[in-house]
C-alpha atoms as a PDB file:
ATOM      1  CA  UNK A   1      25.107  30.464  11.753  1.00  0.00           C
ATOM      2  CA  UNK A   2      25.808  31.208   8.205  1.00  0.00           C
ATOM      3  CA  UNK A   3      25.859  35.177   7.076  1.00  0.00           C
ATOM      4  CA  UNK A   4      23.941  34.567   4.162  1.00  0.00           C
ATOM      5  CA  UNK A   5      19.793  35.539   4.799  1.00  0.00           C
ATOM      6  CA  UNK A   6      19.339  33.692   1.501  1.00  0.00           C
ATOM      7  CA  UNK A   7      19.552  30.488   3.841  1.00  0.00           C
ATOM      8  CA  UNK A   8      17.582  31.334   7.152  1.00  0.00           C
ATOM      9  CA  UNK A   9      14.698  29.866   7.276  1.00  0.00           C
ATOM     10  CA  UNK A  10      11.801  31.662   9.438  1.00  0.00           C
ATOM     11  CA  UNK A  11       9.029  29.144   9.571  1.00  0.00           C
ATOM     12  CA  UNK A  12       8.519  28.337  13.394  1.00  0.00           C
ATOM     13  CA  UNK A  13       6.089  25.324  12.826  1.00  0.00           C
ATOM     14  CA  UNK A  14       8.621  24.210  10.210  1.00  0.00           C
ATOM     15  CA  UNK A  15      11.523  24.245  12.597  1.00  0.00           C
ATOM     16  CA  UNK A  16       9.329  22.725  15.858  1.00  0.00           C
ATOM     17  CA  UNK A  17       8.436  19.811  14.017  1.00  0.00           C
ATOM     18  CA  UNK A  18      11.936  19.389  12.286  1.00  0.00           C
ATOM     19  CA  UNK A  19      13.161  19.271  16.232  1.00  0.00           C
ATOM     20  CA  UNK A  20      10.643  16.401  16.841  1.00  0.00           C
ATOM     21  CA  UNK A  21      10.968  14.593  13.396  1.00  0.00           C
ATOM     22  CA  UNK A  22      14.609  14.066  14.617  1.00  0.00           C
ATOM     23  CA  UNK A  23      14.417  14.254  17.926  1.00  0.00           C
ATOM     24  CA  UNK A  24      18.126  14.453  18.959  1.00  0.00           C
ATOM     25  CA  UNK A  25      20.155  16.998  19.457  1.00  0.00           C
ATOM     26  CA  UNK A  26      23.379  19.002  21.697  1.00  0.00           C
ATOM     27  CA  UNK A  27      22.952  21.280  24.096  1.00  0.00           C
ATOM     28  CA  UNK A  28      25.655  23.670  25.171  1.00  0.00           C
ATOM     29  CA  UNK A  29      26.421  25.953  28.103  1.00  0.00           C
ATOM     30  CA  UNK A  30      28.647  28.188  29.860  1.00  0.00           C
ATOM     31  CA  UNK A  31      29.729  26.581  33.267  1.00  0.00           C
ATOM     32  CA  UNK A  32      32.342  27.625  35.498  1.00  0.00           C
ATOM     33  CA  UNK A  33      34.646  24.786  34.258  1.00  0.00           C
ATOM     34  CA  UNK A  34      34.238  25.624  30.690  1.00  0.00           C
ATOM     35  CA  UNK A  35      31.897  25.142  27.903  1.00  0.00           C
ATOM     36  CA  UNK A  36      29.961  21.647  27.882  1.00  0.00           C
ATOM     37  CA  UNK A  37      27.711  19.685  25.926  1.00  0.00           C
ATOM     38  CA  UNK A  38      25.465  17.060  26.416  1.00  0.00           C
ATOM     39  CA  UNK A  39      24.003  14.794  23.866  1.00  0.00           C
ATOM     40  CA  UNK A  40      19.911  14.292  24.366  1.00  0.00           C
ATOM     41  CA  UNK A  41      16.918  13.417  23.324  1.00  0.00           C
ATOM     42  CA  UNK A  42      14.464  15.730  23.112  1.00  0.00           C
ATOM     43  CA  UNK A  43      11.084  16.941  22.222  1.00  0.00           C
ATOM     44  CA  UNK A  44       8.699  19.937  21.590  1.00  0.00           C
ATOM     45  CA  UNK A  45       5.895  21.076  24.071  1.00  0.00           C
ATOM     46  CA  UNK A  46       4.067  22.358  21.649  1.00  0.00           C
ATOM     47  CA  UNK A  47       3.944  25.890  24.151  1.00  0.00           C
ATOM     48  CA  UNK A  48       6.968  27.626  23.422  1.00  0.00           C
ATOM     49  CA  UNK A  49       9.850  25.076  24.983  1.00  0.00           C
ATOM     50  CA  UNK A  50      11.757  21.829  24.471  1.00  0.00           C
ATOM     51  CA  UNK A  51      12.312  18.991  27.066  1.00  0.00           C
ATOM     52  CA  UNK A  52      14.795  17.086  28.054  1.00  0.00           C
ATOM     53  CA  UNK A  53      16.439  14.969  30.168  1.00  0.00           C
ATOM     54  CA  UNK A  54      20.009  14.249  31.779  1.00  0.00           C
ATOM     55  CA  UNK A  55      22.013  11.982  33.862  1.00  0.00           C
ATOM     56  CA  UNK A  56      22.624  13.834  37.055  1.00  0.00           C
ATOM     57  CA  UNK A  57      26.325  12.727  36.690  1.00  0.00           C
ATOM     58  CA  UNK A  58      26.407  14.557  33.210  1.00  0.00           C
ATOM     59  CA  UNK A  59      29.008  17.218  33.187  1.00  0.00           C
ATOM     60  CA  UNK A  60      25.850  20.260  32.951  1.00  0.00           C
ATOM     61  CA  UNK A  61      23.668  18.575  35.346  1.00  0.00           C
ATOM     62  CA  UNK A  62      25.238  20.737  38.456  1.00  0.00           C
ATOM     63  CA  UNK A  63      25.307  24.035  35.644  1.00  0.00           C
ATOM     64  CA  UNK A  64      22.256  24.202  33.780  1.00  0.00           C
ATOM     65  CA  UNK A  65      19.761  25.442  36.064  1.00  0.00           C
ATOM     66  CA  UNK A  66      18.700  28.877  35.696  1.00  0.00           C
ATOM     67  CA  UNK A  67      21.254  29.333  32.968  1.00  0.00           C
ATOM     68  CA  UNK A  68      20.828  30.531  29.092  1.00  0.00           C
ATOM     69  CA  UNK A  69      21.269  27.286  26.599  1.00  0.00           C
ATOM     70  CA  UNK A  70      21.705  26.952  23.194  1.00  0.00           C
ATOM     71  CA  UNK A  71      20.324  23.833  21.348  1.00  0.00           C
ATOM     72  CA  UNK A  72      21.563  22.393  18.358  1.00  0.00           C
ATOM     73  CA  UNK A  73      19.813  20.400  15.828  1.00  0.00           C
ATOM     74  CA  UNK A  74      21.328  19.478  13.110  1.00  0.00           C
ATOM     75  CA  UNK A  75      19.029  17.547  10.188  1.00  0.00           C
ATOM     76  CA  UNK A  76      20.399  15.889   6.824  1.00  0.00           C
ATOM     77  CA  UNK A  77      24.044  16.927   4.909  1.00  0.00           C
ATOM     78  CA  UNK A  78      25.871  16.041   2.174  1.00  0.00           C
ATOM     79  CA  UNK A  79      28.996  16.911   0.225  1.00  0.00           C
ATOM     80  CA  UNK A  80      28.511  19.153  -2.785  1.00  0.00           C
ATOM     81  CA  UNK A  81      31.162  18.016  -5.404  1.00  0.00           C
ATOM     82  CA  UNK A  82      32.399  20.652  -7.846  1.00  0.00           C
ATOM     83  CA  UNK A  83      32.232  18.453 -10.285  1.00  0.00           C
ATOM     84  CA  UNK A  84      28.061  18.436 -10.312  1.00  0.00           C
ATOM     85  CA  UNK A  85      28.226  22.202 -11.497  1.00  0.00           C
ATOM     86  CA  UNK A  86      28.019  23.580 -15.171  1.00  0.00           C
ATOM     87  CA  UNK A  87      30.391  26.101 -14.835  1.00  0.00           C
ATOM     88  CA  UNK A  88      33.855  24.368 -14.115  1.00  0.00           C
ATOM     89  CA  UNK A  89      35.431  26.885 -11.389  1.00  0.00           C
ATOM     90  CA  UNK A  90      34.007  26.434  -8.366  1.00  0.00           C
ATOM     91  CA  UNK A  91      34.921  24.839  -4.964  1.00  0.00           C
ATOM     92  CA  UNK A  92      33.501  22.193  -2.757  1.00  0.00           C
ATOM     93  CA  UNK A  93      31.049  22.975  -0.575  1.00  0.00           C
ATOM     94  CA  UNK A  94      28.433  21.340   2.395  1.00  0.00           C
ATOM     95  CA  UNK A  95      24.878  21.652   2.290  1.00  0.00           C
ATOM     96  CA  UNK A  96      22.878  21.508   5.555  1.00  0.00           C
ATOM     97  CA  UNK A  97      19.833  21.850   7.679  1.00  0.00           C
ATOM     98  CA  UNK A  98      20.434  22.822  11.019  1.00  0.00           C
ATOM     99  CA  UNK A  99      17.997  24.669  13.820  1.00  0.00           C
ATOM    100  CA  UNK A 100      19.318  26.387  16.674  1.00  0.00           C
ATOM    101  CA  UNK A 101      17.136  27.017  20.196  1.00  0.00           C
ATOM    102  CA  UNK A 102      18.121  29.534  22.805  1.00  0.00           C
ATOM    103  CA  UNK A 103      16.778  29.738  25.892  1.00  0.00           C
ATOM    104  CA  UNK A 104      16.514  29.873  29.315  1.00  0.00           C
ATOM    105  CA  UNK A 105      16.500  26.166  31.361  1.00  0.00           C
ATOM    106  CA  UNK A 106      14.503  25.587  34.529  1.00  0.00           C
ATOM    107  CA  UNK A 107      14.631  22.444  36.512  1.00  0.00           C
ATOM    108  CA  UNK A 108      12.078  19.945  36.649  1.00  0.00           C
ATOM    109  CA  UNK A 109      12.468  18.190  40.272  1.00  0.00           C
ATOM    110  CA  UNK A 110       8.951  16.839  41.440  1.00  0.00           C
ATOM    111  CA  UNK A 111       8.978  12.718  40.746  1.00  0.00           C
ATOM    112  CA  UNK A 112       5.593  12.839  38.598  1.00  0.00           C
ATOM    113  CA  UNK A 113       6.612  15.428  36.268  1.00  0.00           C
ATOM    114  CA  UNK A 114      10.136  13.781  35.684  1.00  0.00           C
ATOM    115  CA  UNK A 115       8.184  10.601  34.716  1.00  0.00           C
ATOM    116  CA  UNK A 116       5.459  12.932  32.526  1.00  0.00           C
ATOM    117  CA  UNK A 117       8.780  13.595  30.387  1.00  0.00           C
ATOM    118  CA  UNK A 118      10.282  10.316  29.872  1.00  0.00           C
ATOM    119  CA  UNK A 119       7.040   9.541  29.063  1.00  0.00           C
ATOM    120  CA  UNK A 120       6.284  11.433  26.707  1.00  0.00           C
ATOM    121  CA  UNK A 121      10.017  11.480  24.698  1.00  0.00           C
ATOM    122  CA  UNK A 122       9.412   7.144  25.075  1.00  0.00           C
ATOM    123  CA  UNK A 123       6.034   8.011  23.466  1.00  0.00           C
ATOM    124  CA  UNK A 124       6.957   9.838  21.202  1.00  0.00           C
ATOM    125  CA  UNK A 125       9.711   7.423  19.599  1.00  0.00           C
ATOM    126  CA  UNK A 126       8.168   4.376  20.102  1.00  0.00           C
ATOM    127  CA  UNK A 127       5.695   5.308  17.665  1.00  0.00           C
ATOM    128  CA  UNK A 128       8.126   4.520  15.064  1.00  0.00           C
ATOM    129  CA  UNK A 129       8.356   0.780  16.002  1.00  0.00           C
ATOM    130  CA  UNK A 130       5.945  -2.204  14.981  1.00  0.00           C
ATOM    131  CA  UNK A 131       5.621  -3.182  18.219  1.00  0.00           C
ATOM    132  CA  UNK A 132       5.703   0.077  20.588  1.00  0.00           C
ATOM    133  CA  UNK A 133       7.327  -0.119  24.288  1.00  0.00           C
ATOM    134  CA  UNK A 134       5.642   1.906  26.778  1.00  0.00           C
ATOM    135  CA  UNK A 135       7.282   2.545  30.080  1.00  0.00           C
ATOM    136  CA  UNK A 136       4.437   0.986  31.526  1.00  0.00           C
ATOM    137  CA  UNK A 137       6.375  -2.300  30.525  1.00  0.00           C
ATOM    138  CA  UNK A 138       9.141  -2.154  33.123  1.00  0.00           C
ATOM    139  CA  UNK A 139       8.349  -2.414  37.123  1.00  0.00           C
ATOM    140  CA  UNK A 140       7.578   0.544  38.591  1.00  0.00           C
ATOM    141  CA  UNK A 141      10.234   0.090  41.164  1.00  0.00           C
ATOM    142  CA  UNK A 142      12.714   0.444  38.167  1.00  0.00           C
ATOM    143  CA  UNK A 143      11.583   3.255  37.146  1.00  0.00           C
ATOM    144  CA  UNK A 144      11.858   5.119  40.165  1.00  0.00           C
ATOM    145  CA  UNK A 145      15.068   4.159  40.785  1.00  0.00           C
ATOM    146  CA  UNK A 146      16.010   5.616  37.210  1.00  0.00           C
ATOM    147  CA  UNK A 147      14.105   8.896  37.702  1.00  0.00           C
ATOM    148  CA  UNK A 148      16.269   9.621  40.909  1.00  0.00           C
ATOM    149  CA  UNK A 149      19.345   9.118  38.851  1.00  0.00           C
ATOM    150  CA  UNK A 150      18.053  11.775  36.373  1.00  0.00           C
ATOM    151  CA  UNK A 151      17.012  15.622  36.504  1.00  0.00           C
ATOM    152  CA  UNK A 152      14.194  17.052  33.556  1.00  0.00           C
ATOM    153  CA  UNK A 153      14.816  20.044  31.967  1.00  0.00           C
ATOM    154  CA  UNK A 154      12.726  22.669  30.591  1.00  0.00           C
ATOM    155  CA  UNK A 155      14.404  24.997  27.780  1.00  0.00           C
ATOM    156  CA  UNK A 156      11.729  27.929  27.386  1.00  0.00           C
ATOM    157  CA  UNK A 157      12.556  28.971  23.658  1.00  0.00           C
ATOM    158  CA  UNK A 158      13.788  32.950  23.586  1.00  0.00           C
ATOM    159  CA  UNK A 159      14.687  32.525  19.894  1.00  0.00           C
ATOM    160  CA  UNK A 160      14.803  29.635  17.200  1.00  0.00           C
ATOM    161  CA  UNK A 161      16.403  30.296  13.918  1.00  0.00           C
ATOM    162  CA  UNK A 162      17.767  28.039  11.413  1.00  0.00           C
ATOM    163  CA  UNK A 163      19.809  27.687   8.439  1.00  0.00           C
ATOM    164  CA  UNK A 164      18.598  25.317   5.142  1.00  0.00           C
ATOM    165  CA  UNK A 165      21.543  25.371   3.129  1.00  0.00           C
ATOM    166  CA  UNK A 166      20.302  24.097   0.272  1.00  0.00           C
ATOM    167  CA  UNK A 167      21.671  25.976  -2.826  1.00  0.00           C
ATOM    168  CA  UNK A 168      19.510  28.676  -3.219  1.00  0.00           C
ATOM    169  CA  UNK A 169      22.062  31.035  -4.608  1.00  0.00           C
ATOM    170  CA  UNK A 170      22.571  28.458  -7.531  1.00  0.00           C
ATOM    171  CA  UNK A 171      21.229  28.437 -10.992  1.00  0.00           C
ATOM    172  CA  UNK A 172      18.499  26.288 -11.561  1.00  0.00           C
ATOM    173  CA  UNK A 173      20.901  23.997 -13.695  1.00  0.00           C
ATOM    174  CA  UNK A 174      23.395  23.926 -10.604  1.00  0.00           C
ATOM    175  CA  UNK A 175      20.693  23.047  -8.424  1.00  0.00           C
ATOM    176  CA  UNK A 176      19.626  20.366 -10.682  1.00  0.00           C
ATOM    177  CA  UNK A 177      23.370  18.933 -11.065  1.00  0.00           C
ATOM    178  CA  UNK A 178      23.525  18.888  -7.288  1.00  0.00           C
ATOM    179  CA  UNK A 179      20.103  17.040  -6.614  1.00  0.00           C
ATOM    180  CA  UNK A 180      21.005  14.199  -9.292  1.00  0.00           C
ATOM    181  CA  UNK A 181      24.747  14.042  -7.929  1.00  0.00           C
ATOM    182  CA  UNK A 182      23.119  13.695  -4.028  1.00  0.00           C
ATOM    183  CA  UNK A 183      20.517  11.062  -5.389  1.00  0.00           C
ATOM    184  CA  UNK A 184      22.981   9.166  -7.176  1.00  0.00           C
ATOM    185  CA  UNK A 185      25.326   8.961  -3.767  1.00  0.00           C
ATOM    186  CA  UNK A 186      22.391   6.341  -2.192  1.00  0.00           C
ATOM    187  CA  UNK A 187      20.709   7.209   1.300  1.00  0.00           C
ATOM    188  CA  UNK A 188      23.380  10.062   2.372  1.00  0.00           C
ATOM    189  CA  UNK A 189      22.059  12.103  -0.280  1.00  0.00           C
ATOM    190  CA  UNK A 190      18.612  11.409  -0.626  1.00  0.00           C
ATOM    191  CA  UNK A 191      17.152  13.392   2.400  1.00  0.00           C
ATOM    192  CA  UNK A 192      19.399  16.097   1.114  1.00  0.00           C
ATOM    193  CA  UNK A 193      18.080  16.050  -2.136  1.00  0.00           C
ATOM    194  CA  UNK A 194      14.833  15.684  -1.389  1.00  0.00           C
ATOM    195  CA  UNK A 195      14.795  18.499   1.004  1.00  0.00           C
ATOM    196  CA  UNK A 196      15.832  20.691  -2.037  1.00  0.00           C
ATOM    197  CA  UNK A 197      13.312  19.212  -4.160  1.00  0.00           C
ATOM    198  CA  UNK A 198      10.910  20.173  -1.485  1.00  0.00           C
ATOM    199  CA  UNK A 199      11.726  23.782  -0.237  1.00  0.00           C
ATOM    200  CA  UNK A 200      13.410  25.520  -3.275  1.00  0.00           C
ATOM    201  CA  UNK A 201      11.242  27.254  -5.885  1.00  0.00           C
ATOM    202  CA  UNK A 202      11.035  26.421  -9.299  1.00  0.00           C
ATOM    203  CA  UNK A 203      11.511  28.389 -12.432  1.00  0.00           C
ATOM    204  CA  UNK A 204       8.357  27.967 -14.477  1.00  0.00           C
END
C-alpha cells in the first residue's frame, strides 16, 4: 500500500462494511504455478472472516486451501488534474479507496454449508433489486448440480488495512479545487468527491 500513514485508514467497522457495500473483489495467492487471481464475490461474516466462492476449474481452486490470501478491494477513483490546484507546479495524481484482507483460507466442503454461502452472497445482493431473486426460485436439482461444480471458501481475517487516498496532505483550497473538478467530471467523480466531503476534516 501507499507509505504515507496520512492515508491509512484504521476503522475496522468502516472497512467491513466498505467490503460488503461493494461486494467484489480479487483474491491472490502463491501456487506452485505462479501467482493467481480470481475475481469474486464476496461478503463479511460479521465474526472476523470473508466468504467466498469459486469455480472448482478456477486456476486457485486446487491451491487455496490451507494457504495465506490476500484480498483486494478496491472502492471509487478518479484522476486528479493539476490543473484543479492553486499553486501551478504540481503533477497528476490518482485518488483511491482501497482495503486489503489477509488471511488464512479453509475449505468449505459439506453440501449445506456451500448452499448457506451462496445464499447468503444472493441475499445479500438481491436486496438491491425491486423485485429480489432468492435461490429458492430455481429447482433444487439445479442447484445441486451447481454446488458440486463449486468449492466455498472461508478467509479468516489476520489483518485488514486500507488506504483512503483522498488528499489529506492538501490545503483546504486544493482539496476544494479537487472536489469541484471530480463533481464536475459526472458519476466517475462523484463517489470520489463525496467520499472526501465525507471523511476529511474541515477547517473551521
Amino acid at each position: 500500500m501507499h507509505p504515507s500513514a496520512a492515508f491509512r485508514n484504521p476503522d475496522r467497522d468502516l472497512l467491513e462494511t466498505l467490503i460488503d457495500q461493494i461486494g467484489f473483489g480479487m483474491v491472490f495467492a502463491q501456487t506452485p504455478d505462479g501467482p493467481r487471481v480470481a475475481h469474486v464475490a464476496l461478503l463479511s461474516t460479521g465474526d472476523g472472516a470473508v466468504q467466498f466462492h469459486l469455480s472448482r476449474g478456477n486456476a486457485l481452486a486446487k491451491h487455496l486451501a490451507e494457504r495465506t490470501a490476500l484480498v483486494v478491494v478496491n472502492g471509487p477513483d478518479g484522476y486528479v488534474s493539476p490543473r484543479w490546484y492553486s499553486d501551478p507546479a504540481q503533477v497528476p495524481t490518482w485518488n483511491y479507496v482501497a482495503v486489503h484482507v489477509h488471511g488464512a483460507v479453509s475449505w468449505v466442503h459439506e453440501a449445506d454449508a456451500k448452499l448457506a454461502i451462496v445464499r447468503a452472497l444472493t441475499d445479500h445482493f438481491e436486496r438491491r433489486e425491486m423485485k429480489p431473486w432468492s435461490v429458492d426460485d430455481a429447482p433444487a436439482d439445479y442447484i445441486q448440480a451447481m454446488l458440486r461444480g463449486i468449492v466455498g471458501v472461508r478467509l479468516s481475517i489476520e489483518r485488514i488495512e486500507a488506504q483512503f487516498k483522498l488528499s489529506q496532505n492538501r490545503t483546504e483550497d486544493d482539496r476544494s479545487g479537487i472536489e469541484l473538478g471530480l463533481t464536475e467530471r459526472g458519476a466517475e467523480g462523484e463517489d470520489v468527491a463525496h467520499l472526501m466531503r465525507v471523511h476529511l476534516p474541515r477547517e473551521g
